[in-house]
Protein backbone atom coordinates (compact mmCIF):
# COMPACT_ATOMS: atom_id res chain seq x y z
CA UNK A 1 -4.61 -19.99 -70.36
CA UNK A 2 -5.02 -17.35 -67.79
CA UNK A 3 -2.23 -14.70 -66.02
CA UNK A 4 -3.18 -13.41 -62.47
CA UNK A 5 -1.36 -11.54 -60.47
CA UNK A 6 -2.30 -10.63 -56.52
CA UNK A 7 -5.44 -8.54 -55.22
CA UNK A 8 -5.28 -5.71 -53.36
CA UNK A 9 -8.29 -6.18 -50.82
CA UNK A 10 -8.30 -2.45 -50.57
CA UNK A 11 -9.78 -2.09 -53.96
CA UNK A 12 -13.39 -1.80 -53.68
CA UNK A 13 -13.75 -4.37 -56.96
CA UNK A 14 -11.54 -7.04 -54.86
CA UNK A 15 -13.94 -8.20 -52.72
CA UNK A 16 -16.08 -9.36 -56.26
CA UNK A 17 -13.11 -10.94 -57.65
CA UNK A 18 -11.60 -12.62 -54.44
CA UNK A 19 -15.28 -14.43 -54.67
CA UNK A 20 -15.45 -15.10 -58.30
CA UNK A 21 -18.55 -12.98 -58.55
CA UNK A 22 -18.40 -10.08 -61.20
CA UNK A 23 -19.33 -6.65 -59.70
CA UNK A 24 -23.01 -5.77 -61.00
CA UNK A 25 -24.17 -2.97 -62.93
CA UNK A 26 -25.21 -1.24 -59.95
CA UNK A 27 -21.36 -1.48 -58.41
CA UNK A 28 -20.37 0.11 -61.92
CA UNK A 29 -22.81 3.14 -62.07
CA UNK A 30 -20.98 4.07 -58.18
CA UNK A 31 -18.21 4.87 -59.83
CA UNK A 32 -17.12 8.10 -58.94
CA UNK A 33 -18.30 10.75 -61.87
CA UNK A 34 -19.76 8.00 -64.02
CA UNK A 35 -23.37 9.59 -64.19
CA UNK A 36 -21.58 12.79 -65.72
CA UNK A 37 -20.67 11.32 -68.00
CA UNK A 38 -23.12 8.72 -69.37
CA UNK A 39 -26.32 10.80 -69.27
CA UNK A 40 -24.55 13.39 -71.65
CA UNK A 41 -23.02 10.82 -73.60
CA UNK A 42 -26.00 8.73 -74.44
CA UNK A 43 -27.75 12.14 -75.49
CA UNK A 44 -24.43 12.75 -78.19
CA UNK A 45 -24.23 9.56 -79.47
CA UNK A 46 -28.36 8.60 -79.75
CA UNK A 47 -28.21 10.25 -83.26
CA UNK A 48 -25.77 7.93 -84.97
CA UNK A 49 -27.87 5.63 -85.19
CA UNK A 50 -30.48 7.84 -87.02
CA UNK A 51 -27.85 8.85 -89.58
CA UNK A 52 -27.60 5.95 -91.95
CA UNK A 53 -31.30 4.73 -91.88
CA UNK A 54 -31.97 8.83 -92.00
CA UNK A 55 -29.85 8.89 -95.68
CA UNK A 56 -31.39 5.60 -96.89
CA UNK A 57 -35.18 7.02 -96.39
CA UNK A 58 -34.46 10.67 -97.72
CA UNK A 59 -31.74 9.97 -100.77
CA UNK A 60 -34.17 6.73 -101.83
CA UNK A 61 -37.23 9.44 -101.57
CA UNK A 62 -35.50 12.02 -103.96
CA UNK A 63 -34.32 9.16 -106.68
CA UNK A 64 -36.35 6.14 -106.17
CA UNK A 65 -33.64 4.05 -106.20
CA UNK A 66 -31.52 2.25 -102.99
CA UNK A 67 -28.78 1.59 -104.98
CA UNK A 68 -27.93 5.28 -104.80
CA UNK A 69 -29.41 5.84 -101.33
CA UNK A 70 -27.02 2.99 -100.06
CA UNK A 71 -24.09 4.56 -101.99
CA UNK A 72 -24.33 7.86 -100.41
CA UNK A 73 -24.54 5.91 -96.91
CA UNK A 74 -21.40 4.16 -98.16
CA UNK A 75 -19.68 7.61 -98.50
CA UNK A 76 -20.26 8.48 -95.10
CA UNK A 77 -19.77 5.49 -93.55
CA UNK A 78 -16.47 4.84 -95.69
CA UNK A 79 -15.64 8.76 -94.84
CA UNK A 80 -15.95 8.01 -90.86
CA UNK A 81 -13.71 4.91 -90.81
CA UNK A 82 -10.82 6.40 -92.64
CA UNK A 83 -11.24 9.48 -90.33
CA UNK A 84 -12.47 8.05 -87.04
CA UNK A 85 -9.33 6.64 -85.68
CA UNK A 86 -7.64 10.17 -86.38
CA UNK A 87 -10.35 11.69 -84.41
CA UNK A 88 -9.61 8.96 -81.52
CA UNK A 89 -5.52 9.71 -81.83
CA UNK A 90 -6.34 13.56 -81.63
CA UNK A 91 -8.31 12.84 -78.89
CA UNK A 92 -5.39 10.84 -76.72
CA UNK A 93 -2.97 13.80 -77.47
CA UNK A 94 -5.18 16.43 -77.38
CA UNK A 95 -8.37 15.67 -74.87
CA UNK A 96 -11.44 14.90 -75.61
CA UNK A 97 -13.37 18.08 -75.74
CA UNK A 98 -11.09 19.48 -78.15
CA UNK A 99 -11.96 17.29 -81.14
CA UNK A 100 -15.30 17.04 -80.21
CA UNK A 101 -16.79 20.62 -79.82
CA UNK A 102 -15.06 21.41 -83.66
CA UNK A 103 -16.41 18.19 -84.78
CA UNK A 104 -20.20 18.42 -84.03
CA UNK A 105 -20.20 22.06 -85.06
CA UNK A 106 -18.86 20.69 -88.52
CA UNK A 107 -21.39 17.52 -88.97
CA UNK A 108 -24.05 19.44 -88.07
CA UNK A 109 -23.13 21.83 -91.27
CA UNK A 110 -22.23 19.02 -93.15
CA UNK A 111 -25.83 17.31 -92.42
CA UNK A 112 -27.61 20.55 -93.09
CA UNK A 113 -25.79 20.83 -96.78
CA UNK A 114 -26.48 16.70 -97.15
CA UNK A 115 -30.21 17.61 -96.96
CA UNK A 116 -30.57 20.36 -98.45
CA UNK A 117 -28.72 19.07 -101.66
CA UNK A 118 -30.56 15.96 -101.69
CA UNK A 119 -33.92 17.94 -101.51
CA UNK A 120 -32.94 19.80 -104.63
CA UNK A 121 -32.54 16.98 -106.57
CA UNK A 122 -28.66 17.80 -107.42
CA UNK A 123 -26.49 14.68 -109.06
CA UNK A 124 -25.07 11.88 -107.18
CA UNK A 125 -21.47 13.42 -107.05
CA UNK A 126 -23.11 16.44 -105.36
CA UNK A 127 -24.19 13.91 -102.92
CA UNK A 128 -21.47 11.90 -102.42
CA UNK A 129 -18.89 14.97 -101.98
CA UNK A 130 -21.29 16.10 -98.95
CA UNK A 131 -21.32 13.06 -97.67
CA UNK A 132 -17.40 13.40 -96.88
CA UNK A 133 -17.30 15.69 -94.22
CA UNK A 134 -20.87 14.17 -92.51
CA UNK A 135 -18.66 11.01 -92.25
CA UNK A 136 -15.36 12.30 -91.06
CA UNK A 137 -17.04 14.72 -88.93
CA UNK A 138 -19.73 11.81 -87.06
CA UNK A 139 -18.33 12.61 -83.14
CA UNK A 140 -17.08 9.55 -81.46
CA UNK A 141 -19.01 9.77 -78.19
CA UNK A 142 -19.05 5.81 -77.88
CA UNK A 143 -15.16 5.32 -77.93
CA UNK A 144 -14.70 8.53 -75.93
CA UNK A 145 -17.33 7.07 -73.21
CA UNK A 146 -15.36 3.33 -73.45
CA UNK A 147 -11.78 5.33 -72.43
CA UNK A 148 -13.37 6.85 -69.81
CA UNK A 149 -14.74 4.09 -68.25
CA UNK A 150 -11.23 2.55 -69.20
CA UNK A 151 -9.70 5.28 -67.04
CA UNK A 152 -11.77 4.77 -64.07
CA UNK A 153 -12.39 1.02 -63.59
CA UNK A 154 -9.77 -0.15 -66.46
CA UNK A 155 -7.82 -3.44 -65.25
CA UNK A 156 -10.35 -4.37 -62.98
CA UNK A 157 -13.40 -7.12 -62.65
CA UNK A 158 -15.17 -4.26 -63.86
CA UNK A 159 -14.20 -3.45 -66.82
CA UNK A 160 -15.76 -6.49 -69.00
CA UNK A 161 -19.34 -5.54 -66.91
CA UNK A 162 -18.74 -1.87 -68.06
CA UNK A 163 -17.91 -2.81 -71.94
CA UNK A 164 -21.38 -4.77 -71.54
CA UNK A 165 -23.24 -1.77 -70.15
CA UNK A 166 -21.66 0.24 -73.18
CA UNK A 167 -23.24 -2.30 -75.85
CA UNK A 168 -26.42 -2.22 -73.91
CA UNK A 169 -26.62 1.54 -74.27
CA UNK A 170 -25.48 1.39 -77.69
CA UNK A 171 -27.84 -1.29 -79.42
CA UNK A 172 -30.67 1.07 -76.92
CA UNK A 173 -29.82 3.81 -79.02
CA UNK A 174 -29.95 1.49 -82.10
CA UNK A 175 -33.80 0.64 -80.81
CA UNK A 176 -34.72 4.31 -80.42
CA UNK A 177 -32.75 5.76 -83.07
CA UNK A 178 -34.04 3.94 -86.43
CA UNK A 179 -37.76 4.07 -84.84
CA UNK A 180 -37.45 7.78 -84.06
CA UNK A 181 -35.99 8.63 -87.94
CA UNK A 182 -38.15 6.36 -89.88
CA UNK A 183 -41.34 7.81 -88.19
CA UNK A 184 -39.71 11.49 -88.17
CA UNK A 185 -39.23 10.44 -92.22
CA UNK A 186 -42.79 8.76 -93.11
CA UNK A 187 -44.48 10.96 -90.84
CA UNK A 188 -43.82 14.37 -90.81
CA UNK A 189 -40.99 14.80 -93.81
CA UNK A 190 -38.40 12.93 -95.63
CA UNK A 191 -35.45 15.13 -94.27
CA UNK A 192 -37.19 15.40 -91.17
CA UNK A 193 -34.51 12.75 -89.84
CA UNK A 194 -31.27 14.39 -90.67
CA UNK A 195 -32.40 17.22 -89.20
CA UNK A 196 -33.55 15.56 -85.88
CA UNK A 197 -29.84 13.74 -86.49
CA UNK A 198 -28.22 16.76 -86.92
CA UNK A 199 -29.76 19.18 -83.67
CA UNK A 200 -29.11 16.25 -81.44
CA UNK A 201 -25.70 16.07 -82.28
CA UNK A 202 -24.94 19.55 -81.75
CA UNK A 203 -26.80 19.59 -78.87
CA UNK A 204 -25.64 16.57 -77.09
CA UNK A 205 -21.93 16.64 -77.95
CA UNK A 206 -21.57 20.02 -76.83
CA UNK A 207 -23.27 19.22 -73.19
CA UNK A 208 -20.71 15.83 -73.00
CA UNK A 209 -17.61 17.93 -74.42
CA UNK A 210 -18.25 20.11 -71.05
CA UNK A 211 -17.52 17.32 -68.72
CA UNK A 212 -13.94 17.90 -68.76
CA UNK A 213 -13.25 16.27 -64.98
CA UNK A 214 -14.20 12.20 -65.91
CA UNK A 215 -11.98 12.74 -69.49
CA UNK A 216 -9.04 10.57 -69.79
CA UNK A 217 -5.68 12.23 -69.10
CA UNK A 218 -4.53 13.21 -72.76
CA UNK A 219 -0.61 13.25 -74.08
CA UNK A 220 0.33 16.96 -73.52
CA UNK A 221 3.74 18.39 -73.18
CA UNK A 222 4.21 17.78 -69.19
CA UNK A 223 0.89 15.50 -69.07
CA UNK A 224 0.29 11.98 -68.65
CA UNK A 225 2.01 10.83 -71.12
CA UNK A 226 4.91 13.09 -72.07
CA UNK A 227 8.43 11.01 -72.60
CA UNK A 228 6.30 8.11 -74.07
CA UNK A 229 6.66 6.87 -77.66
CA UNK A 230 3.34 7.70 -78.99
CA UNK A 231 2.39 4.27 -81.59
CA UNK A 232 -0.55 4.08 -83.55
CA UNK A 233 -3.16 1.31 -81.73
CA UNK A 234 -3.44 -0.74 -85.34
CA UNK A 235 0.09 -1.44 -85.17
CA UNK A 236 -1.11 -3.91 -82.28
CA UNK A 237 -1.55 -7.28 -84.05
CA UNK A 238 -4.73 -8.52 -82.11
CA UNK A 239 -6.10 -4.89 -83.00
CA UNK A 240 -6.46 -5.58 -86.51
CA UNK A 241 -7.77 -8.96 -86.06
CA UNK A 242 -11.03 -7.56 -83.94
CA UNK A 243 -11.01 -4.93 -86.85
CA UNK A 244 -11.91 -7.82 -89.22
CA UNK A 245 -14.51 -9.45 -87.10
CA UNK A 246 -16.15 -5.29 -86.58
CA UNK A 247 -16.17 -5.38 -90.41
CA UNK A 248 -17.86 -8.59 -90.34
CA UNK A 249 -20.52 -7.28 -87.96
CA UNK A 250 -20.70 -3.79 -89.73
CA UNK A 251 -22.08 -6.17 -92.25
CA UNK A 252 -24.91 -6.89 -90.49
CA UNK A 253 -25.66 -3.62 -89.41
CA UNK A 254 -25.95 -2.37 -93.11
CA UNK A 255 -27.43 -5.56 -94.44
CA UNK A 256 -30.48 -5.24 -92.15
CA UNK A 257 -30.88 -1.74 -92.71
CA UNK A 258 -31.22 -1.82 -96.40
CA UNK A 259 -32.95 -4.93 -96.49
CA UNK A 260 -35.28 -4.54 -93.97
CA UNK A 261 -36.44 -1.37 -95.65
CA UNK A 262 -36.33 -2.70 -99.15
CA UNK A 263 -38.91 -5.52 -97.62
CA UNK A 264 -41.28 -3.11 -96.18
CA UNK A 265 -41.48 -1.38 -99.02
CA UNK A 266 -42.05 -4.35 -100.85
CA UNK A 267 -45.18 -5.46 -98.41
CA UNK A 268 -46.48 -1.72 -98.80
CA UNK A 269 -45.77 -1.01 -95.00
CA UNK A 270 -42.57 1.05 -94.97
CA UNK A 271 -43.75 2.14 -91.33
CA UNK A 272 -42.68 -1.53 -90.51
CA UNK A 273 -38.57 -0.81 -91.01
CA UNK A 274 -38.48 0.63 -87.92
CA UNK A 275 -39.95 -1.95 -86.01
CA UNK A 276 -38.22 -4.95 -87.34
CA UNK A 277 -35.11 -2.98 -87.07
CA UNK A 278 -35.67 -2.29 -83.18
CA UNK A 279 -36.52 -5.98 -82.70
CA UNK A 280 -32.95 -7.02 -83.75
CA UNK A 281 -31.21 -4.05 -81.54
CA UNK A 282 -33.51 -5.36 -79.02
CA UNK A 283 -32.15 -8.52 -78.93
CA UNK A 284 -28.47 -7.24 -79.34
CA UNK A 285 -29.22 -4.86 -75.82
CA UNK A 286 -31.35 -8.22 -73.99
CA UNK A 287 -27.71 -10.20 -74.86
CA UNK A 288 -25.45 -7.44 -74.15
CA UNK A 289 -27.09 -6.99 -70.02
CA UNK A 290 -27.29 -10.73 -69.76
CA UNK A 291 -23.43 -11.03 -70.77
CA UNK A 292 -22.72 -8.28 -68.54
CA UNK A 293 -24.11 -10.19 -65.88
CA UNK A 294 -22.85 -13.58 -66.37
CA UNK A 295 -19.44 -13.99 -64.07
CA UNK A 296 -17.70 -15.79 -67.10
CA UNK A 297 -15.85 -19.01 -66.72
CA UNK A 298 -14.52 -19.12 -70.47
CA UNK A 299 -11.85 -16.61 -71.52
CA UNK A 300 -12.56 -13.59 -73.85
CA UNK A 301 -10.50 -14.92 -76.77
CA UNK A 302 -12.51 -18.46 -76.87
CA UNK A 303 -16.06 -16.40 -76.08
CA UNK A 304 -15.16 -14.16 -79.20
CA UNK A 305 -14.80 -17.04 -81.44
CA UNK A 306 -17.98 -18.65 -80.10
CA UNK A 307 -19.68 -15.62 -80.47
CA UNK A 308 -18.89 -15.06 -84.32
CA UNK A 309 -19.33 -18.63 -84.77
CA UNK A 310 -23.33 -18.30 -83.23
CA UNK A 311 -23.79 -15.05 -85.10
CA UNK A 312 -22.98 -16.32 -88.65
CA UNK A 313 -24.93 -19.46 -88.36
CA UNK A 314 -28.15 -16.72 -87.40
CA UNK A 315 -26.72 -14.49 -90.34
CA UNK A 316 -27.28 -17.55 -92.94
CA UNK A 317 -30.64 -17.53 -92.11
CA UNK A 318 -31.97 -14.32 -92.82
CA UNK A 319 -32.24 -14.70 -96.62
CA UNK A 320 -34.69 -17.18 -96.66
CA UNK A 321 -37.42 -15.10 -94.10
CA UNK A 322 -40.58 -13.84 -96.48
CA UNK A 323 -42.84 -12.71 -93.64
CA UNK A 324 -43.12 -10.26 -91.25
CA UNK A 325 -43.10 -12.50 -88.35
CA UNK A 326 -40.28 -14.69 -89.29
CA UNK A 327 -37.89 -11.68 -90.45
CA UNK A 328 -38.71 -10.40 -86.69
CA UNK A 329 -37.91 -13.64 -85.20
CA UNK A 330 -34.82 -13.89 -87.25
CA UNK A 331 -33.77 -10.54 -86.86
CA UNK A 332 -34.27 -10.93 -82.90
CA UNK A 333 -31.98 -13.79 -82.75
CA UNK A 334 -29.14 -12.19 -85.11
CA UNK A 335 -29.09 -9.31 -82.45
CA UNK A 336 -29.08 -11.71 -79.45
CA UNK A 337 -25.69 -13.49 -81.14
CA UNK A 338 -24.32 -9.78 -81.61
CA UNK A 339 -23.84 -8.55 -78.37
CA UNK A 340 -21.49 -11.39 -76.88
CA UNK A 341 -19.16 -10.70 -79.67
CA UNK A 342 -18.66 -6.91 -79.81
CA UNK A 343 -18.52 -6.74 -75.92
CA UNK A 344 -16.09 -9.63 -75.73
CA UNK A 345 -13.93 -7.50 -78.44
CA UNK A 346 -14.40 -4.12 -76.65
CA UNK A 347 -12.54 -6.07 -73.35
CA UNK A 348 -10.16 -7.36 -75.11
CA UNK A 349 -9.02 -4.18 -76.44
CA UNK A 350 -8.22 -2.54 -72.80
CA UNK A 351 -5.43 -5.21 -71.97
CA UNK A 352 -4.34 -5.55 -75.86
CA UNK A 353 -3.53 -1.56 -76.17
CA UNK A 354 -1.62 1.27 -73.82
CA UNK A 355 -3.91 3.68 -72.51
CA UNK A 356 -2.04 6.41 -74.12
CA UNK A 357 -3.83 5.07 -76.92
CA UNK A 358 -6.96 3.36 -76.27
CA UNK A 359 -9.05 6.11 -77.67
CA UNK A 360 -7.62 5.60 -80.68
CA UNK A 361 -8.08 1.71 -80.38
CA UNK A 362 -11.88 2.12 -79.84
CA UNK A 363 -12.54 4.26 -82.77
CA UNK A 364 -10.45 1.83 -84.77
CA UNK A 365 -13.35 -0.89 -84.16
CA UNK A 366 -16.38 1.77 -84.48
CA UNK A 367 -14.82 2.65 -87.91
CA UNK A 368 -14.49 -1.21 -88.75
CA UNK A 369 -18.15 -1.37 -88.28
CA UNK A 370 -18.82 1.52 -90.00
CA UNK A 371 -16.68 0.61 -93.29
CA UNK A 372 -18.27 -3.01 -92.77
CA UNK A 373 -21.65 -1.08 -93.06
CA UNK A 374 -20.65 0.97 -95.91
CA UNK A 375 -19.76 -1.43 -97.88
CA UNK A 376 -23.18 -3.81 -97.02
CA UNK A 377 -25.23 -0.48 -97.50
CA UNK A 378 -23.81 -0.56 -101.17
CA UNK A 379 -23.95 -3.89 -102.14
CA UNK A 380 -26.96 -5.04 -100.28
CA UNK A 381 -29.07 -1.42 -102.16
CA UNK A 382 -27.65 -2.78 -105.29
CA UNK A 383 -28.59 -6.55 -104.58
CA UNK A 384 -32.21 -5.14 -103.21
CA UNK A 385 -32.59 -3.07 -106.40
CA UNK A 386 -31.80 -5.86 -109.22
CA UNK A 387 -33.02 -8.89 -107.04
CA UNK A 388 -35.56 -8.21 -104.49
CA UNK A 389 -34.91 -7.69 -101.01
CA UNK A 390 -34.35 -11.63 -100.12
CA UNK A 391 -30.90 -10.80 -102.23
CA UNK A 392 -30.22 -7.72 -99.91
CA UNK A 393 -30.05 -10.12 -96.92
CA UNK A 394 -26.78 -12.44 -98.14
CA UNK A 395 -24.50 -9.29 -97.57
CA UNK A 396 -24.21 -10.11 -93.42
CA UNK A 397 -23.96 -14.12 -94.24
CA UNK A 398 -20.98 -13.59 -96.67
CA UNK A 399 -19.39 -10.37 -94.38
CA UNK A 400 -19.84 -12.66 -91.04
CA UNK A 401 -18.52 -15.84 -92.68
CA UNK A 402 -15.47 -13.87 -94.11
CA UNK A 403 -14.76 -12.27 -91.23
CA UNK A 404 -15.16 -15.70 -88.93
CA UNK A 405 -12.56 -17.63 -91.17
CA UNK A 406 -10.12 -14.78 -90.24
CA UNK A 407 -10.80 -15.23 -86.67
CA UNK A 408 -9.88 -18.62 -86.60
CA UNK A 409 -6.94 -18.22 -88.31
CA UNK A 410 -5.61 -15.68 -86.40
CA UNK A 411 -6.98 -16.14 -83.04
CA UNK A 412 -3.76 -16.42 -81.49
CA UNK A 413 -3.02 -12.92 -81.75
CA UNK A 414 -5.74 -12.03 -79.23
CA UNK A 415 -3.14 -12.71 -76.68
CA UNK A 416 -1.84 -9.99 -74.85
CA UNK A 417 2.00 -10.02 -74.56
CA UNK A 418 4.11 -10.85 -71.66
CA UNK A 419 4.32 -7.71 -70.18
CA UNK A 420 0.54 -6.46 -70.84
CA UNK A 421 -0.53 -9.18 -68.56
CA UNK A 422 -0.49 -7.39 -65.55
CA UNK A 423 -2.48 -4.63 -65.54
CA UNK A 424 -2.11 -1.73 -62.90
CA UNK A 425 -4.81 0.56 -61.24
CA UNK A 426 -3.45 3.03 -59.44
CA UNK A 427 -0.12 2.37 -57.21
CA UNK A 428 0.29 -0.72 -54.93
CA UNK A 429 -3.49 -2.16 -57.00
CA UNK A 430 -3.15 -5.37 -59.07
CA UNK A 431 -6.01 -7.29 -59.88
CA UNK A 432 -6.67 -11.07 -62.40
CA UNK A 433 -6.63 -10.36 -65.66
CA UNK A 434 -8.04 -13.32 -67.64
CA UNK A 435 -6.47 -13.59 -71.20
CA UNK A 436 -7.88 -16.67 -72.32
């Protein structure tokens, strides 16, 4: 099922709609301010993905074991999702640059401490209690970029090609980022990661925290949003549900990373991780611009069950993989079946949730994904340490499958209510919204 309402053919994105085309990526980067704000993004966000892979290489180093390397990842990545969707309801009420300037000052310390602890060979619970803070402290460029695209082009034809533009540039970062840490970590030094992880952070969340014009309006007394009832975004039903499914494909994420490093180490080429990890973002980024580009007949809600259902079936397979070429393969088609699913949950989000708070909504998923990968980090080190790596690799077939048998039971609840259906941009603009 599907609610419409009329177009406005003095919205530029009407024109698209009216013709059943969606607006391209080139109509998208037009938008007013948009390069302001995704140069400088991309630059804050391109170390997260060095951080976990950069933990797993330096803690395994320093105690020869990936069951503890994955446990400290599990801190952090545990820390981040219980504090990430604080950071995101801050952010709403507060603006943008004031939780993020604080924040990368703080991680950057926090990273610092990580490494230097882990160099000196203190005890695991010296580990894990710096590993707090680096979590709760990781800045949430990627949701903050997602609500301000939201803000600009939300409740248009192009929000769902913007959403795919943001997974492209995330799994891009996810094809740099383990690449640049593992060689940074084999080549030159075992911390040399974290550190990169750590300047680039500082660095590039400071220059995105000073593009205050293209941040969302935020909740202050006489803003936005004053007189509103402020509600937290998980008290949204269809919320929680796409929080399952990101745990589910947080699963994946720290699966492959453990696994695909146990393996190389196995073979005697660790300089391979980094490859065979790029060649499943790779495929996630090829999926995410092709699904971007595709003016969709299905609705969201049935593409997001498709999705999962495509990406567990690839999940299953990656167990039984005991080369180099066929882990590649495998890993390439895991990431192709990732991207329709996590874009088609980032657009559902937009109609599902007020804008008041959709930061908060978006860092609700990224910390799904990152619990999701905590928990595979642990498990999959332990599996990887008593069985092999070929164990390792079951963690994103039994977090997928999980997390698909919740989808189907509670699909329903994807469904915006009655009177979310109609989205407004600006006054006298109405445009389809597809809901189904």
């Amino acid at each position: 099922m599907a609610s419409t309402v009329a177009s406005d053919t003095s919205d530029p994105t009407s024109a698209s709609a009216a013709s059943g085309r969606r607006p391209g990526y080139g109509q998208l980067l037009r938008t007013p301010g948009a390069l302001t704000f995704l140069l400088p993004g991309f630059a804050a966000r391109q170390p997260f993905a060095m951080l976990t892979i950069g933990i797993v290489l330096l803690v395994q180093h320093t105690t020869g074991s990936y069951g503890s390397a994955g446990a400290v990842a599990a801190v952090t990545g545990v820390s981040m999702a219980l504090f990430a969707p604080q950071s995101g309801k801050f952010a709403d009420r507060f603006g943008q640059r004031a939780v993020l300037v604080p924040g990368v000052v703080v991680h950057s310390v926090s990273v610092a401490v990580l490494t230097a602890l882990a160099l000196a060979d203190a005890p695991l619970w010296a580990l894990f209690a710096a590993a707090v803070p680096t979590g709760a402290s990781i800045p949430q460029v990627g949701p903050m970029v997602r609500a301000r695209w939201a803000a600009a082009v939300g409740g248009t034809p192009l929000m769902p090609t913007a959403a795919a533009f943001e997974s492209v540039t995330d799994e891009f970062t996810f094809v740099v980022g383990p690449v640049l840490a593992t060689a940074l970590c084999t080549g030159v030094h075992p911390a040399a990661g974290l550190i990169a992880e750590a300047a680039l952070t500082l660095a590039g969340g400071l220059l995105f925290a000073a593009q205050r014009r293209t941040q969302p309006a935020f909740g202050r007394p006489g803003g936005a949003h004053a007189g509103t009832k402020r509600t937290s975004a998980l008290s949204v039903p269809g919320v929680r549900v796409l929080a399952v499914a990101f745990l589910g494909i947080g699963s994946v994420f720290g699966g492959m990373q453990v696994s695909l490093t146990a393996f190389t180490e196995e073979i005697g080429e660790p300089g391979m991780n980094g490859l065979l990890y790029g060649l499943f973002a790779a495929g996630n980024m090829l999926a995410g611009i092709a699904v971007g580009a595709i003016a969709w007949k299905t609705g969201p809600r049935r593409r997001m069950v498709l999705g999962y259902v495509g990406l567990t079936v690839a999940a299953s397979l990656l167990w039984t993989a005991h080369s180099v070429v066929l882990l590649g393969a495998l890993g390439l088609v895991v990431g192709l079946c990732i991207a329709p699913a996590l874009i088609t949950g980032y657009t559902l989000v937009e109609p599902l949730v007020a804008a008041s708070s959709r930061t908060e909504a978006f860092t609700w998923l990224t910390g799904a994904v990152a619990l999701g990968q905590a928990g595979a980090v642990t498990v999959a080190g332990r599996l990887a340490d008593a069985h092999g790596a070929s164990a390792g690799f079951l963690v994103p077939l039994a977090g997928t499958a999980l997390a698909l048998i919740t989808l189907l039971a509670l699909r329903s609840r994807l469904v915006p209510q009655a009177h979310s259906r109609t989205v407004a941009r600006g006054i006298g603009h109405r445009v389809p919204v597809t809901v189904d």
